[in-house]
PDB file of N, CA and C in Angstrom:
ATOM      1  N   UNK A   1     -93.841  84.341-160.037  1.00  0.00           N
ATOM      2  CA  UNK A   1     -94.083  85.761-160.198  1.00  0.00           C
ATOM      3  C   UNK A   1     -95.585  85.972-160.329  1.00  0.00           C
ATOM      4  N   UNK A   2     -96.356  86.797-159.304  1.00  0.00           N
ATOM      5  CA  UNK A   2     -97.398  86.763-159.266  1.00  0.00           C
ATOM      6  C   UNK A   2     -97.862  88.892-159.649  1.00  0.00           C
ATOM      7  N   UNK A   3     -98.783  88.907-160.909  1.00  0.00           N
ATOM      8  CA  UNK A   3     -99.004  90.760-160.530  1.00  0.00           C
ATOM      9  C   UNK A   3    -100.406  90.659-160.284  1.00  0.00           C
ATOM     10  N   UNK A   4    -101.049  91.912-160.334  1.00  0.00           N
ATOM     11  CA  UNK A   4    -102.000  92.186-160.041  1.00  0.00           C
ATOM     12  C   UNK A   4    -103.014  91.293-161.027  1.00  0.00           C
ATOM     13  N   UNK A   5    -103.063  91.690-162.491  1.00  0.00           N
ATOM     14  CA  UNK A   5    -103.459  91.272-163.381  1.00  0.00           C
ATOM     15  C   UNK A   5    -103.084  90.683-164.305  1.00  0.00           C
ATOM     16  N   UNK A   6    -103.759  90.031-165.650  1.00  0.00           N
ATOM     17  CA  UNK A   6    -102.855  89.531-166.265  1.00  0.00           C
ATOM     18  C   UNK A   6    -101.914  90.381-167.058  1.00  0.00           C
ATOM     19  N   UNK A   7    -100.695  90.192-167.237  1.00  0.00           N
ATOM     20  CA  UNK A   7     -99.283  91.374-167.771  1.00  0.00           C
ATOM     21  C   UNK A   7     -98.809  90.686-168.855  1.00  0.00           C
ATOM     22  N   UNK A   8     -98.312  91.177-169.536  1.00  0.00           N
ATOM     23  CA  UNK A   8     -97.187  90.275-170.839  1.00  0.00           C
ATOM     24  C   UNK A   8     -95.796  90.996-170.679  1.00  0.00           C
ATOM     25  N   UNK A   9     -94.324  90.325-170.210  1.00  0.00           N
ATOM     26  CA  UNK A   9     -93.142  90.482-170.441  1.00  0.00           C
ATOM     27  C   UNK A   9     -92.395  90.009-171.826  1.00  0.00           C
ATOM     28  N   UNK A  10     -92.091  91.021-172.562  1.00  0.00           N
ATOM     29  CA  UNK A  10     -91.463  90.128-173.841  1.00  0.00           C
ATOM     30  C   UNK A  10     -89.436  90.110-173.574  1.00  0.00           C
ATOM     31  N   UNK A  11     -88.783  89.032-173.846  1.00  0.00           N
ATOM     32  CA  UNK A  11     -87.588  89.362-173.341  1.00  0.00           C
ATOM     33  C   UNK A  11     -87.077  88.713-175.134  1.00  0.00           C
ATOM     34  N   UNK A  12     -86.178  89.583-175.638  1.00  0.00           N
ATOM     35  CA  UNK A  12     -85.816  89.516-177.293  1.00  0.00           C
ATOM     36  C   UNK A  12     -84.377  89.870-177.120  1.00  0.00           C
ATOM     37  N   UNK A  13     -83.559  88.207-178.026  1.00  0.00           N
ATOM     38  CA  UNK A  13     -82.702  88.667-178.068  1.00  0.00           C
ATOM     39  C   UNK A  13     -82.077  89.528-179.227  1.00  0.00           C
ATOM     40  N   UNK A  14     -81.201  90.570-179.396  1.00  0.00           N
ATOM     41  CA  UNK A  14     -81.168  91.048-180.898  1.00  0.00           C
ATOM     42  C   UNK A  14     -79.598  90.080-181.341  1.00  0.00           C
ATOM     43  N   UNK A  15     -79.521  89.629-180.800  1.00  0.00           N
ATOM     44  CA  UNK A  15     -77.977  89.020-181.963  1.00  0.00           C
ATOM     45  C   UNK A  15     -78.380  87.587-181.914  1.00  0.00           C
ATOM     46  N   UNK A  16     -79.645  87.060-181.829  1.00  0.00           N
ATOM     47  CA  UNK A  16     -79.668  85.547-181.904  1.00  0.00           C
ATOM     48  C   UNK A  16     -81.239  85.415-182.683  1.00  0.00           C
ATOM     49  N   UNK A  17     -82.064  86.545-182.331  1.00  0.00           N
ATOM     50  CA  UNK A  17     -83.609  86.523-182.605  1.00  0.00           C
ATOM     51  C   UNK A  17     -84.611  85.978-182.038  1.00  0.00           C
ATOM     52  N   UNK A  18     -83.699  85.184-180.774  1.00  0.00           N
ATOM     53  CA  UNK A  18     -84.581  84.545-179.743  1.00  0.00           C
ATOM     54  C   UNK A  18     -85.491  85.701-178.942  1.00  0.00           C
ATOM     55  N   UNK A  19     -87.104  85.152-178.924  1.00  0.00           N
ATOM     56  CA  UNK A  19     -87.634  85.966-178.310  1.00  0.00           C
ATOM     57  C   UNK A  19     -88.921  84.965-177.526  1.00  0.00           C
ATOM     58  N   UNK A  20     -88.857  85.783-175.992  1.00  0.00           N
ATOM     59  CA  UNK A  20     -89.910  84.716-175.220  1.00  0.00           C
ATOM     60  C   UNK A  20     -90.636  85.847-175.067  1.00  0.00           C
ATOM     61  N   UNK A  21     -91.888  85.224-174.446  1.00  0.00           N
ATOM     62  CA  UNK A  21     -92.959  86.434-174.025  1.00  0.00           C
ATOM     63  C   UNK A  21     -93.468  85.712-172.709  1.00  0.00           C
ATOM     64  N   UNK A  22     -92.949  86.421-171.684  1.00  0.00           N
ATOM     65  CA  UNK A  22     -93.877  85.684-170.320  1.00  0.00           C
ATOM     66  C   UNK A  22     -94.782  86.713-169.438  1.00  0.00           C
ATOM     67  N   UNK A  23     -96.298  85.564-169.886  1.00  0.00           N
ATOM     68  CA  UNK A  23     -97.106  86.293-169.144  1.00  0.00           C
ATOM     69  C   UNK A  23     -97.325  85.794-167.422  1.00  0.00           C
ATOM     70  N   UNK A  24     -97.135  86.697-166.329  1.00  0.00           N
ATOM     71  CA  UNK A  24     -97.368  86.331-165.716  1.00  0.00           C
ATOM     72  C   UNK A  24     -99.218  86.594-165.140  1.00  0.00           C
ATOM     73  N   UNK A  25     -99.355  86.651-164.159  1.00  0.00           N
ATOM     74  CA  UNK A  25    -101.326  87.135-163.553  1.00  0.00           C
ATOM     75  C   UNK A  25    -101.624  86.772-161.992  1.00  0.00           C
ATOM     76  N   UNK A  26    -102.415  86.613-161.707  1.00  0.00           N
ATOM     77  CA  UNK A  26    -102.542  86.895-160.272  1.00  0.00           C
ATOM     78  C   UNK A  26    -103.102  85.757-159.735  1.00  0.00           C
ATOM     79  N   UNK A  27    -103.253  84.980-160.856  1.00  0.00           N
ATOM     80  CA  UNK A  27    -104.213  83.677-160.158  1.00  0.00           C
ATOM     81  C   UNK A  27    -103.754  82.608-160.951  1.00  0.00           C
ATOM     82  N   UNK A  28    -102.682  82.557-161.440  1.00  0.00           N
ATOM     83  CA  UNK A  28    -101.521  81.310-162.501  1.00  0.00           C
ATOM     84  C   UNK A  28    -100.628  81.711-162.770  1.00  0.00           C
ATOM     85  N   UNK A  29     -99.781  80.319-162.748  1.00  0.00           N
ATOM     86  CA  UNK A  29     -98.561  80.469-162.863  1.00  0.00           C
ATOM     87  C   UNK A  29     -98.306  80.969-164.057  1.00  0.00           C
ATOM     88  N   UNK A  30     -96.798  81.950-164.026  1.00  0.00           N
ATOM     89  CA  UNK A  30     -96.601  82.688-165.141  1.00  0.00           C
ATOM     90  C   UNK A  30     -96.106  81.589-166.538  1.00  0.00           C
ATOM     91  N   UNK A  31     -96.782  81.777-167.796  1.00  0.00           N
ATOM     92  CA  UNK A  31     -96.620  81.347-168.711  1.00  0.00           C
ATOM     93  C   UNK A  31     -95.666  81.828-169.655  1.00  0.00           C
ATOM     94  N   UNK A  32     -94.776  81.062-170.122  1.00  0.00           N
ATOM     95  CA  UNK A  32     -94.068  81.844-170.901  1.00  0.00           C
ATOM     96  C   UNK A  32     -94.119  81.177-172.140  1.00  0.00           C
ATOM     97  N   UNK A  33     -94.198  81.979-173.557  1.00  0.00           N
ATOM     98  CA  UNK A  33     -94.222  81.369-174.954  1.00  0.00           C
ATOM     99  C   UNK A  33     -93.103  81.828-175.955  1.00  0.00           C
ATOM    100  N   UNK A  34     -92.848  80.780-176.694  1.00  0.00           N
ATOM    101  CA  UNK A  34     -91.246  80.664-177.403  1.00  0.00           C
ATOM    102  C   UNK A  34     -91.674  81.501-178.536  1.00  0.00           C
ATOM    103  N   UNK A  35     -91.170  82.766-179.048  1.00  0.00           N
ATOM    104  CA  UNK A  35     -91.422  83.817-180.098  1.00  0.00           C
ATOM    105  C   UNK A  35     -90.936  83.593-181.301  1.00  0.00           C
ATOM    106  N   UNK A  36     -89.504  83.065-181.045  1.00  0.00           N
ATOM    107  CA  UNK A  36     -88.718  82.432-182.087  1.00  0.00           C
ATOM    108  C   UNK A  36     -87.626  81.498-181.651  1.00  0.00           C
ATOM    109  N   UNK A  37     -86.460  81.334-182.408  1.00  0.00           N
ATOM    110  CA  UNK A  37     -85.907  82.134-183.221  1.00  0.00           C
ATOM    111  C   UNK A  37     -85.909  82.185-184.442  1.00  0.00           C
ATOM    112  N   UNK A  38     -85.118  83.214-185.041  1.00  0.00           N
ATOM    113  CA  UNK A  38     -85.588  82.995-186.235  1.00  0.00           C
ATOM    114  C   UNK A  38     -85.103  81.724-187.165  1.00  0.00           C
ATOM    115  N   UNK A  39     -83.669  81.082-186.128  1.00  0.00           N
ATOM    116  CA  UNK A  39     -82.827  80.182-186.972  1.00  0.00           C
ATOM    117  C   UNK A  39     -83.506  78.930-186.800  1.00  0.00           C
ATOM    118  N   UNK A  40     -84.879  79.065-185.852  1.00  0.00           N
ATOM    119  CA  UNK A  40     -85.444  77.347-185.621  1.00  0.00           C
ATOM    120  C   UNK A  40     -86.066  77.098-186.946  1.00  0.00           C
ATOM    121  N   UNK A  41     -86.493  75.362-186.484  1.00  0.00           N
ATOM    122  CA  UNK A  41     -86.847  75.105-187.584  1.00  0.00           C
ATOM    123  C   UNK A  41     -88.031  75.087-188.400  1.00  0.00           C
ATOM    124  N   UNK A  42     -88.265  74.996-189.275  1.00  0.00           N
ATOM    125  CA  UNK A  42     -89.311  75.950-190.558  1.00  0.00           C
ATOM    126  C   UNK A  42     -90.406  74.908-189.950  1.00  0.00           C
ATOM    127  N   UNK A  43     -91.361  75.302-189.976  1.00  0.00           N
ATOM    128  CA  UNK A  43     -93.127  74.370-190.251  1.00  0.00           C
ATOM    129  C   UNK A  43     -93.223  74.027-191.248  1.00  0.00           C
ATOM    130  N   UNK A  44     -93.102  73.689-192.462  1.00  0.00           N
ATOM    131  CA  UNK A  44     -93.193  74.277-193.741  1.00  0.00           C
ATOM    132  C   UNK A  44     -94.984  74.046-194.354  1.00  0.00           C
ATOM    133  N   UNK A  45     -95.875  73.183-192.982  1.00  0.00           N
ATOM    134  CA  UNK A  45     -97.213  73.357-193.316  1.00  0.00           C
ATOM    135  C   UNK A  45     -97.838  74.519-192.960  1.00  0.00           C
ATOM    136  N   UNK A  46     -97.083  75.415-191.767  1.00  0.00           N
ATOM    137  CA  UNK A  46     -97.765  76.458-191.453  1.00  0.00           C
ATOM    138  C   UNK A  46     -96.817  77.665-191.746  1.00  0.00           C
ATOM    139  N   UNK A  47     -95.746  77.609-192.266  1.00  0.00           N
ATOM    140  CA  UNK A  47     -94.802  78.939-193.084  1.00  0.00           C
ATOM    141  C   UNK A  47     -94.411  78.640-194.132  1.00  0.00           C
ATOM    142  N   UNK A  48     -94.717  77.862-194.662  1.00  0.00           N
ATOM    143  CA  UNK A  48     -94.296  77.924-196.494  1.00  0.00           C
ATOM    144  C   UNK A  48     -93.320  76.951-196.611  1.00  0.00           C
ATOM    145  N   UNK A  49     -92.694  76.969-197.359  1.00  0.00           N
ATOM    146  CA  UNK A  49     -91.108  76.714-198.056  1.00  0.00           C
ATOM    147  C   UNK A  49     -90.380  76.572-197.416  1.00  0.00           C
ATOM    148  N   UNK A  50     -88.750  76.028-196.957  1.00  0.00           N
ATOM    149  CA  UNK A  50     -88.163  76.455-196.332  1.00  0.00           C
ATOM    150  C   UNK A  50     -87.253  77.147-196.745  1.00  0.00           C
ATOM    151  N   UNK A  51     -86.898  77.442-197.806  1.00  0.00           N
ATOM    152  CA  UNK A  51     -86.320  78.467-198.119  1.00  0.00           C
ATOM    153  C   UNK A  51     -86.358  79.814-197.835  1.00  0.00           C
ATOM    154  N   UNK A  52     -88.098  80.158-197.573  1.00  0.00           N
ATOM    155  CA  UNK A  52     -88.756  81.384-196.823  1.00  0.00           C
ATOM    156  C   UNK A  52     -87.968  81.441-195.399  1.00  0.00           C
ATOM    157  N   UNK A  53     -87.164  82.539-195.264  1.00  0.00           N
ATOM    158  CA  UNK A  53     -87.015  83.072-193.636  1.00  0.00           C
ATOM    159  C   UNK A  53     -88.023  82.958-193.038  1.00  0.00           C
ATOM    160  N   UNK A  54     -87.985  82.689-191.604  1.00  0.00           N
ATOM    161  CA  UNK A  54     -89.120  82.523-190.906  1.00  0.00           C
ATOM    162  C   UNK A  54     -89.450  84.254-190.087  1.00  0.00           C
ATOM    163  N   UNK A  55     -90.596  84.535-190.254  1.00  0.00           N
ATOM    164  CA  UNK A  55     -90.658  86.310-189.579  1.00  0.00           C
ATOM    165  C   UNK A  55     -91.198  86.279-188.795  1.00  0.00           C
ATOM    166  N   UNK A  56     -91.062  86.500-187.366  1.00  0.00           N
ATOM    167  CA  UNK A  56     -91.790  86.514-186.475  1.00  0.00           C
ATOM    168  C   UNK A  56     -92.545  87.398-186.089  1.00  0.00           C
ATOM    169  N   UNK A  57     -92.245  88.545-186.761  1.00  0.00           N
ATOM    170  CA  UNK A  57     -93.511  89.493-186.442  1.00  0.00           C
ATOM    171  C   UNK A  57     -94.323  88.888-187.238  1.00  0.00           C
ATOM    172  N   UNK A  58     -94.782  87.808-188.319  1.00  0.00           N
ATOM    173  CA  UNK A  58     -95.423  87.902-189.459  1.00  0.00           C
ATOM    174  C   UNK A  58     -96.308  86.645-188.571  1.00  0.00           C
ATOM    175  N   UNK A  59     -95.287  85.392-188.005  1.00  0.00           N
ATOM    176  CA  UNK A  59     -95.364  84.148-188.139  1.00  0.00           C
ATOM    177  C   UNK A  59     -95.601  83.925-186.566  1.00  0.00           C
ATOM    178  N   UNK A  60     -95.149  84.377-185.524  1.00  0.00           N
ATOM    179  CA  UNK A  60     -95.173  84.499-183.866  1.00  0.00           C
ATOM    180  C   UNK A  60     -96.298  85.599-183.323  1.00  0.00           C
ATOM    181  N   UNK A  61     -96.209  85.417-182.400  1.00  0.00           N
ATOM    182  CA  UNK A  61     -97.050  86.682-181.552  1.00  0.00           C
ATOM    183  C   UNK A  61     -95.597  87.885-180.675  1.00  0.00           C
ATOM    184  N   UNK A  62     -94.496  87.787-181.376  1.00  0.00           N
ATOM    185  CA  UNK A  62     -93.489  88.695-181.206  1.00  0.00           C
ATOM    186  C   UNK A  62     -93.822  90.045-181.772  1.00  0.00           C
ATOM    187  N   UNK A  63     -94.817  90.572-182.428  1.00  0.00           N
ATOM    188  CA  UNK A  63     -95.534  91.388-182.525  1.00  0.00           C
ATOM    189  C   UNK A  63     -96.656  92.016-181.703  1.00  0.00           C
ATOM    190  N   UNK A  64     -96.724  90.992-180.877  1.00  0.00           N
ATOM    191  CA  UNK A  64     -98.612  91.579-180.321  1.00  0.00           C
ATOM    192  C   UNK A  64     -97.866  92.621-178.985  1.00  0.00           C
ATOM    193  N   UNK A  65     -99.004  93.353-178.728  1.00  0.00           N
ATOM    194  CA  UNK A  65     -98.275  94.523-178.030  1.00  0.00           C
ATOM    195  C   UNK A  65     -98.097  93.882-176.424  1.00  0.00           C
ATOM    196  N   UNK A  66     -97.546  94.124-175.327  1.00  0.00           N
ATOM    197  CA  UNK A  66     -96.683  93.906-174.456  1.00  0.00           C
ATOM    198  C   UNK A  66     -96.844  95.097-173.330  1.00  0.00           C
ATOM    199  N   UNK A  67     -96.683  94.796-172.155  1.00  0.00           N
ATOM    200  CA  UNK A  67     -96.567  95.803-170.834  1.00  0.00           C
ATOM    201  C   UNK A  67     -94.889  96.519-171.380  1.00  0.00           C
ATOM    202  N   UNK A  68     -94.181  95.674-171.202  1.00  0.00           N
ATOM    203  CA  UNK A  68     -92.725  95.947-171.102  1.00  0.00           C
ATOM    204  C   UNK A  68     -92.023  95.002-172.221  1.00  0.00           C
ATOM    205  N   UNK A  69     -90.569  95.675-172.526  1.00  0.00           N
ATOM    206  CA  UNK A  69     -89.976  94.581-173.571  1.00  0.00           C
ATOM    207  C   UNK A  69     -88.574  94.803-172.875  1.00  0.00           C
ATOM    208  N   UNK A  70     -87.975  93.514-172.342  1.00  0.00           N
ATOM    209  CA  UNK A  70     -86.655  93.781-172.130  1.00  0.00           C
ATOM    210  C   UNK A  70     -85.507  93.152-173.262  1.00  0.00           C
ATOM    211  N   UNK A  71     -84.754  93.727-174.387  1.00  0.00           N
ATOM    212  CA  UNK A  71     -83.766  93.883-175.697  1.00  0.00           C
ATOM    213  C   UNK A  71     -82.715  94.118-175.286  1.00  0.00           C
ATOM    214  N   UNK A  72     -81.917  92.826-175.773  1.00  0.00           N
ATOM    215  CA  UNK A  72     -80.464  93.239-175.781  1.00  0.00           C
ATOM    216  C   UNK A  72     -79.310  92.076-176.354  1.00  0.00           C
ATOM    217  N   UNK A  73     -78.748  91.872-176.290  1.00  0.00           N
ATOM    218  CA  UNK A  73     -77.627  91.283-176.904  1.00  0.00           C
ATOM    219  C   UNK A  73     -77.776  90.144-175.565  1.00  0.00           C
ATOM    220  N   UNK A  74     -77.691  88.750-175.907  1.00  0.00           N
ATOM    221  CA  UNK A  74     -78.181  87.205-175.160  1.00  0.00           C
ATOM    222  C   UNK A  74     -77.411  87.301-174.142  1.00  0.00           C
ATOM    223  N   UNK A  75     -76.209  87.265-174.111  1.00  0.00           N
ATOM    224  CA  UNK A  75     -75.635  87.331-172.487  1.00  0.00           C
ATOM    225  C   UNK A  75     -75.568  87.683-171.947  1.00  0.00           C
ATOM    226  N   UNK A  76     -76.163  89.757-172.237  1.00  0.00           N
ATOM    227  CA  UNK A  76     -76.352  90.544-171.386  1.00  0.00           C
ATOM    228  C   UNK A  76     -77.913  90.066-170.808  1.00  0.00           C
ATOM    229  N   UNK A  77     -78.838  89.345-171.451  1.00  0.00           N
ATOM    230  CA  UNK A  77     -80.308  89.311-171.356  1.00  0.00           C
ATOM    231  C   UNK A  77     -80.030  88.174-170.021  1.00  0.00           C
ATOM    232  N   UNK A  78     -79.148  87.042-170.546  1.00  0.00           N
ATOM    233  CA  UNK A  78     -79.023  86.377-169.325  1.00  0.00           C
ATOM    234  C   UNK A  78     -78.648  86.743-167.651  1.00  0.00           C
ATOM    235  N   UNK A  79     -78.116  87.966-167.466  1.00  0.00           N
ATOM    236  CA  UNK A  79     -77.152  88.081-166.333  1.00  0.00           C
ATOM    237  C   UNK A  79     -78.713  88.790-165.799  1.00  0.00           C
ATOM    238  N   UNK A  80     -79.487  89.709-166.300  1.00  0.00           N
ATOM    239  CA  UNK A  80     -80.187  90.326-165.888  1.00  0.00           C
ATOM    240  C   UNK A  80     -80.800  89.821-164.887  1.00  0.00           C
ATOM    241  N   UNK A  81     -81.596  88.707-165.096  1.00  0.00           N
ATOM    242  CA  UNK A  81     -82.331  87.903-164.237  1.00  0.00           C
ATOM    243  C   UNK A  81     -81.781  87.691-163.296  1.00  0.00           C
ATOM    244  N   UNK A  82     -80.989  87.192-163.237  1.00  0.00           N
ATOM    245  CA  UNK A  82     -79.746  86.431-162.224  1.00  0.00           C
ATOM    246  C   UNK A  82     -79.101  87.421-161.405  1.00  0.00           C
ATOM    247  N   UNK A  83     -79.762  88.798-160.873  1.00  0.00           N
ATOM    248  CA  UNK A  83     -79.356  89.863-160.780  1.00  0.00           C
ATOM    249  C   UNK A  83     -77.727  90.202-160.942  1.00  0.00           C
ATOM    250  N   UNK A  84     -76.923  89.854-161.794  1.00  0.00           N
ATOM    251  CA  UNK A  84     -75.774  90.201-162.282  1.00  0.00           C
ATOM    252  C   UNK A  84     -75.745  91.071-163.023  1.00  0.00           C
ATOM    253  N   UNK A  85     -76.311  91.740-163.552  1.00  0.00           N
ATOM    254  CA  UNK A  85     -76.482  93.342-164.318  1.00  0.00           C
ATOM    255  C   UNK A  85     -77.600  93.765-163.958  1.00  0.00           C
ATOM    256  N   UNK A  86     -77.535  95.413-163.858  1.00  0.00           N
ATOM    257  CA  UNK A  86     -78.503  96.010-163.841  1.00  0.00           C
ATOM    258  C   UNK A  86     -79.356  96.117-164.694  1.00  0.00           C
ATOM    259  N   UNK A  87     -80.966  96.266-164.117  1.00  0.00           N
ATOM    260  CA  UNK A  87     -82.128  96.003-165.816  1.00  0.00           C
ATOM    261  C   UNK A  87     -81.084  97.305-166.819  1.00  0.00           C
ATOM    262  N   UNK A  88     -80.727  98.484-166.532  1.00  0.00           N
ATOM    263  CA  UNK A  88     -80.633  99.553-167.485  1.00  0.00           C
ATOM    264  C   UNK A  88     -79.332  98.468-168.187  1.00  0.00           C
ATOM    265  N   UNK A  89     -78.890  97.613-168.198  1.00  0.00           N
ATOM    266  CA  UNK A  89     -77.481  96.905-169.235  1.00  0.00           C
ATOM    267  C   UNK A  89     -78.536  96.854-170.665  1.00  0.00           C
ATOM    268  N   UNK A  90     -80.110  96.424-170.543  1.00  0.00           N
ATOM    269  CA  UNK A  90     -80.317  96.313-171.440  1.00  0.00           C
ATOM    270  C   UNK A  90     -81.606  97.458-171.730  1.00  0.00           C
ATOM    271  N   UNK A  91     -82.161  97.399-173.033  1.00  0.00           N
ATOM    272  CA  UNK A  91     -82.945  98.233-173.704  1.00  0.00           C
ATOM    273  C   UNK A  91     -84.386  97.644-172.729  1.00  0.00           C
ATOM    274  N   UNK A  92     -85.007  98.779-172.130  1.00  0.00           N
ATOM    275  CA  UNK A  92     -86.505  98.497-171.557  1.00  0.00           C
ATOM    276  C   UNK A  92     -87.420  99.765-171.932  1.00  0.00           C
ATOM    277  N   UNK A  93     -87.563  99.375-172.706  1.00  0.00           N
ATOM    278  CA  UNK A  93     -89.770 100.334-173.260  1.00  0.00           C
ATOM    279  C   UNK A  93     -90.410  99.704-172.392  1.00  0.00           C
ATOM    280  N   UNK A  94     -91.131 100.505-172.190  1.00  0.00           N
ATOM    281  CA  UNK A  94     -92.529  99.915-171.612  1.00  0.00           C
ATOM    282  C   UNK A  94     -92.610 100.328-169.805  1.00  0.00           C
ATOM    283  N   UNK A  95     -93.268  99.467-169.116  1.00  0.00           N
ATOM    284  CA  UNK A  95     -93.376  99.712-167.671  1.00  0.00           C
ATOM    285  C   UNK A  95     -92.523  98.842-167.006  1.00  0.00           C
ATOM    286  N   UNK A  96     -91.760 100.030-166.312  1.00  0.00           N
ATOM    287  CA  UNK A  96     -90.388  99.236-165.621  1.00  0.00           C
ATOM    288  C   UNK A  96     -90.954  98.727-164.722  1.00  0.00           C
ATOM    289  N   UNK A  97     -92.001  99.027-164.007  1.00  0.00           N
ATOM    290  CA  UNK A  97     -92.364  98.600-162.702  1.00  0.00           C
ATOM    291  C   UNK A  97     -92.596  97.106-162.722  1.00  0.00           C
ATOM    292  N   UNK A  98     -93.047  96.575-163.863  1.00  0.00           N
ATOM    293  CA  UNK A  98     -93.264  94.941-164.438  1.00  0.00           C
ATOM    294  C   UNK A  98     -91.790  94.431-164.336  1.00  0.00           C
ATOM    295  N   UNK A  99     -90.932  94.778-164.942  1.00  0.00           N
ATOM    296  CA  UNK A  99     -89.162  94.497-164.521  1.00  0.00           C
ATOM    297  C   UNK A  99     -88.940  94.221-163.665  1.00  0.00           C
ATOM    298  N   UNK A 100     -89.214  95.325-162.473  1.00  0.00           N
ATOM    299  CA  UNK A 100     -88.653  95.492-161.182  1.00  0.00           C
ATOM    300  C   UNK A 100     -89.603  94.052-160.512  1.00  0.00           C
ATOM    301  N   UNK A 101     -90.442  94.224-160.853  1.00  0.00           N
ATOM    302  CA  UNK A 101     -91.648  92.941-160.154  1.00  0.00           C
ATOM    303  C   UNK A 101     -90.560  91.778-160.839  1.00  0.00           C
ATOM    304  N   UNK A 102     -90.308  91.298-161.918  1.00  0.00           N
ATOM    305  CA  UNK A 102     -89.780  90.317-162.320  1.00  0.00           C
ATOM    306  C   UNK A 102     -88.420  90.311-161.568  1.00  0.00           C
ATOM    307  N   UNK A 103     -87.545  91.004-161.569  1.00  0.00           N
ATOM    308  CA  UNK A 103     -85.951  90.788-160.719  1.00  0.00           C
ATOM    309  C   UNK A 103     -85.963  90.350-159.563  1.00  0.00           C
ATOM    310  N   UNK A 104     -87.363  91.086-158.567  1.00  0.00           N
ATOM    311  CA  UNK A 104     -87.633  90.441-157.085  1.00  0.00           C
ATOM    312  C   UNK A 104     -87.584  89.437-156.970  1.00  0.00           C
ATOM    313  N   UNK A 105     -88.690  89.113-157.906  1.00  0.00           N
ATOM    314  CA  UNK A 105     -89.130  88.173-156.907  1.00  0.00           C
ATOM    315  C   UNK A 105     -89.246  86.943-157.882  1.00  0.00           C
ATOM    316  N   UNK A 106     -88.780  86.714-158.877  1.00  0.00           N
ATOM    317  CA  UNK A 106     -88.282  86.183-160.123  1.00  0.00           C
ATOM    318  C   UNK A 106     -86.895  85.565-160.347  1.00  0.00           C
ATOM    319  N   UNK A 107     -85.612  86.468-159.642  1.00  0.00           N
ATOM    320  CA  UNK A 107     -84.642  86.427-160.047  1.00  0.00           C
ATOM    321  C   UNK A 107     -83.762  85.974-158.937  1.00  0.00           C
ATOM    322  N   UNK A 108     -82.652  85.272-159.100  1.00  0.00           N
ATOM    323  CA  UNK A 108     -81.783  85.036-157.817  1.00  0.00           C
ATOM    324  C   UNK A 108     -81.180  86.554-156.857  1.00  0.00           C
ATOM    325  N   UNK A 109     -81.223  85.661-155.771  1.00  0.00           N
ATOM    326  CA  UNK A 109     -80.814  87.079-154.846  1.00  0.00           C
ATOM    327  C   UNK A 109     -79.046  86.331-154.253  1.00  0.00           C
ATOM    328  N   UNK A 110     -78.205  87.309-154.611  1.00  0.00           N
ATOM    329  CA  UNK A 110     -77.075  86.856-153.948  1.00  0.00           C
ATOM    330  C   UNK A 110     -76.416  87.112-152.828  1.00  0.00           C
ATOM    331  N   UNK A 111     -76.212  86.157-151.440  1.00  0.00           N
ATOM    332  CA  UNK A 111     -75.533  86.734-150.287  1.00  0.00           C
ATOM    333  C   UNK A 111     -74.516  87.062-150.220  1.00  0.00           C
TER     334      UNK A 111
END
């Protein structure tokens, strides 16, 4: 997946807390970075305790702001790509046009 510039896609799941962020850009391959989840396992040199929940807005860059965010419940997040649901199955803020770039030319096409 190649855009104009460099972009950030965040894809979050809400019933698991898994969240990736893939940046793609115009001159490298798109990178993608693991946000959470929240159930992985603790650092406890760089988050405390493990008793402490791990927060990813606090503890990840699942906070930093984003072109687009595609949210939804994990198996709907999966089909998306795979063009088996339409992007609207799940929650999208942001610039769809980054989506639509990702399903093309990103995602399986089925005959």
């Amino acid at each position: 997946m190649r855009t104009d510039g460099p972009r950030a896609l965040r894809v979050r799941a809400s019933d698991t807390g898994d969240v990736r962020t893939v940046r793609p850009s115009a001159t490298e391959p798109p990178r993608t970075e693991r946000d959470g989840p929240a159930s992985e396992p603790m650092d406890t040199e760089r988050d405390g305790p493990a008793s402490e929940p791990m927060d990813t807005e606090r503890d990840g860059p699942a906070s930093e702001p984003v072109d687009t965010e595609l949210a939804g419940a994990a198996d709907r997040l999966c089909l998306v790509p795979l063009n088996r649901l339409p992007v609207d199955a799940v929650t999208l803020p942001g610039d769809e046009e980054l989506a639509r770039v990702w399903r093309e030319t990103s995602g399986i096409t089925w005959s």
